[in-house]
C-alpha atoms as a PDB file:
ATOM      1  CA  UNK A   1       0.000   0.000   0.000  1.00  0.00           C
ATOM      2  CA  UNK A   2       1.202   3.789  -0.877  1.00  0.00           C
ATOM      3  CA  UNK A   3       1.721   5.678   1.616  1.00  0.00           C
ATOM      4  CA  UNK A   4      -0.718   8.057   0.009  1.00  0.00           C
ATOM      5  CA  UNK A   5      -2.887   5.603   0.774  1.00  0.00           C
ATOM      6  CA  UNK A   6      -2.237   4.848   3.990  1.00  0.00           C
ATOM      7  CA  UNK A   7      -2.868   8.627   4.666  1.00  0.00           C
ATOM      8  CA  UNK A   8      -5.918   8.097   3.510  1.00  0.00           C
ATOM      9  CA  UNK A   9      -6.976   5.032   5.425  1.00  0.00           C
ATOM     10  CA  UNK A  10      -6.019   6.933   8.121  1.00  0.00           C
ATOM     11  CA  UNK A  11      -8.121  10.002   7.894  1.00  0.00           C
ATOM     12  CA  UNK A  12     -10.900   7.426   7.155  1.00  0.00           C
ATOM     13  CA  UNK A  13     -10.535   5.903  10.287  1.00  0.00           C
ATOM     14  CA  UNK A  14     -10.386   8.935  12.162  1.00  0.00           C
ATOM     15  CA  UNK A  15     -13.081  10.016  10.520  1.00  0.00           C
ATOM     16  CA  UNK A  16     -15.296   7.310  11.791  1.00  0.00           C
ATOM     17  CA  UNK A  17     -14.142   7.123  14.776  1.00  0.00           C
ATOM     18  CA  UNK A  18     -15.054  10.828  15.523  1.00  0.00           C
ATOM     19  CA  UNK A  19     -18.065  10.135  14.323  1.00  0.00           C
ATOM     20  CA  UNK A  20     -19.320   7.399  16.093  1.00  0.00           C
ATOM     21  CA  UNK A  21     -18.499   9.313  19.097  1.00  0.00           C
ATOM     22  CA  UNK A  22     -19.713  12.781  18.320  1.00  0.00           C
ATOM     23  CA  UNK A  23     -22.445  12.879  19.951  1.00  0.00           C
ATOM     24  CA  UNK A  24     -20.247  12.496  23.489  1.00  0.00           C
ATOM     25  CA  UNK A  25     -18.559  15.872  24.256  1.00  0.00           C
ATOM     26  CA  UNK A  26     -15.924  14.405  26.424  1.00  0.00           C
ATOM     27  CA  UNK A  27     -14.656  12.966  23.353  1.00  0.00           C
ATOM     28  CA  UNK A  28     -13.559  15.707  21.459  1.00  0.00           C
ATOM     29  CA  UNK A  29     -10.199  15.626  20.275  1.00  0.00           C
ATOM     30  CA  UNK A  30     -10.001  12.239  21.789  1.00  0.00           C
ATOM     31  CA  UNK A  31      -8.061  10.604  18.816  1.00  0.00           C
ATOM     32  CA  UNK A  32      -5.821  13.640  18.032  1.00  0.00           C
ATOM     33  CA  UNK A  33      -2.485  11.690  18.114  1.00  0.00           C
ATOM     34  CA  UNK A  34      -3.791   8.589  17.095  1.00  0.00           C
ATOM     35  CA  UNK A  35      -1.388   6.725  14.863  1.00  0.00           C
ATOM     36  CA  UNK A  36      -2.168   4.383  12.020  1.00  0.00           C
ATOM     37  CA  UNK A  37      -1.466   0.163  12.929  1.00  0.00           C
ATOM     38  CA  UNK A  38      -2.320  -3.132  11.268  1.00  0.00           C
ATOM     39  CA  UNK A  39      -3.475  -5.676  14.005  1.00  0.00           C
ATOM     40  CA  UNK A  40      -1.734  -9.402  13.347  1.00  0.00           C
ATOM     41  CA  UNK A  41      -4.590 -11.130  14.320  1.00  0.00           C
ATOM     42  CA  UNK A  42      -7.713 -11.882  15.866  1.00  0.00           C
ATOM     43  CA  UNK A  43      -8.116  -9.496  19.040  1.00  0.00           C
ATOM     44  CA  UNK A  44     -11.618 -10.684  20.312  1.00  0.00           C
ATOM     45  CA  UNK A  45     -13.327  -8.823  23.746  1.00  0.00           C
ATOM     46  CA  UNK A  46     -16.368  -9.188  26.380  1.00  0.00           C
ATOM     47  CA  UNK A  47     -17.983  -7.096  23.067  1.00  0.00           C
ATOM     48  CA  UNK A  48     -17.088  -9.454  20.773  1.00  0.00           C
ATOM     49  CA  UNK A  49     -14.641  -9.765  17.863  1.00  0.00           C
ATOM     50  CA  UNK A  50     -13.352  -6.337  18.120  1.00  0.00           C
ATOM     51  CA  UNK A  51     -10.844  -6.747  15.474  1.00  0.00           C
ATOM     52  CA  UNK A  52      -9.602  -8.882  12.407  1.00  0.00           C
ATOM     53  CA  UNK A  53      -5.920 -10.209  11.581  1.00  0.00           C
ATOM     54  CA  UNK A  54      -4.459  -7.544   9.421  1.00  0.00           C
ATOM     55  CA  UNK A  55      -6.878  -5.141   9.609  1.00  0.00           C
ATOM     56  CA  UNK A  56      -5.951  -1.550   9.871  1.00  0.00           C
ATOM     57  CA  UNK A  57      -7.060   0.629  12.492  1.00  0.00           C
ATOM     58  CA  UNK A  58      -6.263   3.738  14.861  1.00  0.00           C
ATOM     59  CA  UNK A  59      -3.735   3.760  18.026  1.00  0.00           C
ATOM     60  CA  UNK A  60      -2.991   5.922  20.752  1.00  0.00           C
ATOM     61  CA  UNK A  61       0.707   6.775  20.783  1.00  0.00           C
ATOM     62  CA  UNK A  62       2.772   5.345  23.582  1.00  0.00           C
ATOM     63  CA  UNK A  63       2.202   6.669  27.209  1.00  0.00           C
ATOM     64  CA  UNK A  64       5.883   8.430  27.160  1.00  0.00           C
ATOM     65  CA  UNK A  65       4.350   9.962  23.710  1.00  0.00           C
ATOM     66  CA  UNK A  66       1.364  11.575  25.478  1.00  0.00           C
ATOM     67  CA  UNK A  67       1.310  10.650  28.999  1.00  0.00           C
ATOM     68  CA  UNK A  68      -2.684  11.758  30.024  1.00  0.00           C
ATOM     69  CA  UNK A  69      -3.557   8.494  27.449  1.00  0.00           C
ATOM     70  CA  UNK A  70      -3.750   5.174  28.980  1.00  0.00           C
ATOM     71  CA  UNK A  71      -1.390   3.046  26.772  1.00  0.00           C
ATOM     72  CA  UNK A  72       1.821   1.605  28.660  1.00  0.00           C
ATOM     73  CA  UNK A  73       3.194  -1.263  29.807  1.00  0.00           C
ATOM     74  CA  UNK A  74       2.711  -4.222  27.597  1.00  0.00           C
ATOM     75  CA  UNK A  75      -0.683  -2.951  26.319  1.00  0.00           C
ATOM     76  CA  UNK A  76      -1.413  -0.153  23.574  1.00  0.00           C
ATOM     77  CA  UNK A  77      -4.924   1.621  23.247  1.00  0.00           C
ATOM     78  CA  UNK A  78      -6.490   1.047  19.949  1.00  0.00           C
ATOM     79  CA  UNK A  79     -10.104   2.064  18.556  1.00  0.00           C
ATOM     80  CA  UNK A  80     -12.126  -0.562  17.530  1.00  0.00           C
ATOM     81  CA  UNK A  81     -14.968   0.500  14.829  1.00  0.00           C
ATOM     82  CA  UNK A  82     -16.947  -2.579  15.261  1.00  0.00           C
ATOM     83  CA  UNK A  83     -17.037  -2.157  19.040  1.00  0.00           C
ATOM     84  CA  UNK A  84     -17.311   1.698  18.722  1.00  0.00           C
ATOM     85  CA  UNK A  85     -14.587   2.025  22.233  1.00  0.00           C
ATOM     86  CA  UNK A  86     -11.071   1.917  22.402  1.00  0.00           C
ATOM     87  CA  UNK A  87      -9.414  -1.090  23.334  1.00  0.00           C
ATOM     88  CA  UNK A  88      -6.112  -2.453  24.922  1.00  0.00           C
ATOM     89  CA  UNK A  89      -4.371  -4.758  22.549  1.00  0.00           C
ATOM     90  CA  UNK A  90      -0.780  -6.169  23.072  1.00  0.00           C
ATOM     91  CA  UNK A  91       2.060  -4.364  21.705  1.00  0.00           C
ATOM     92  CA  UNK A  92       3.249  -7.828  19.953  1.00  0.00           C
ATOM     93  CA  UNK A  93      -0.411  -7.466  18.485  1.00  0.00           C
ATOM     94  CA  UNK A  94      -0.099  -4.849  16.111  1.00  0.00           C
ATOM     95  CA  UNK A  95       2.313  -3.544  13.342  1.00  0.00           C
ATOM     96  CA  UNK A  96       2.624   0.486  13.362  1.00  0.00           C
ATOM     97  CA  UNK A  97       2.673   1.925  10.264  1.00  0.00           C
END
């Protein structure tokens, strides 16, 4: 993939997730930061299957990166569309991009 398309797939996904989430106010600017990934497999929740092996999706950066987010230790935050929250996923999990 170009990585004018990646760009792309990126603003998508911010796009959505902004959207799904409009209507809360406490969520604005919530995914300013938010960094592209590819997940490298199956990450399934309480919610359900919250994400697909290689699909792309949106990632707070590391806590060190922006400290008031809650990614750190062995964990990462990362939005899931399907499940409409964000969601901590293993840093051996995902592939940033």
């Amino acid at each position: 993939m170009s990585n004018g398309d990646l760009n792309a797939t990126l603003g998508c996904l911010l796009s959505t997730a902004s959207a799904q989430v409009a209507q809360w106010p406490q969520y604005t600017g919530h995914f300013t930061g938010y960094k592209l990934v590819r997940l490298k497999c199956d990450v399934k929740t309480k919610c359900g299957l919250a994400f697909k092996r290689h699909e792309y999706a949106i990632a707070a950066p590391y806590r060190n990166a922006l400290p008031s987010l809650p990614s750190s230790g062995k964990f990462i935050t990362v939005w899931s569309r399907r499940n409409k929250v964000d969601t901590s996923v293993r840093h051996s999990e995902v592939e940033w991009l």
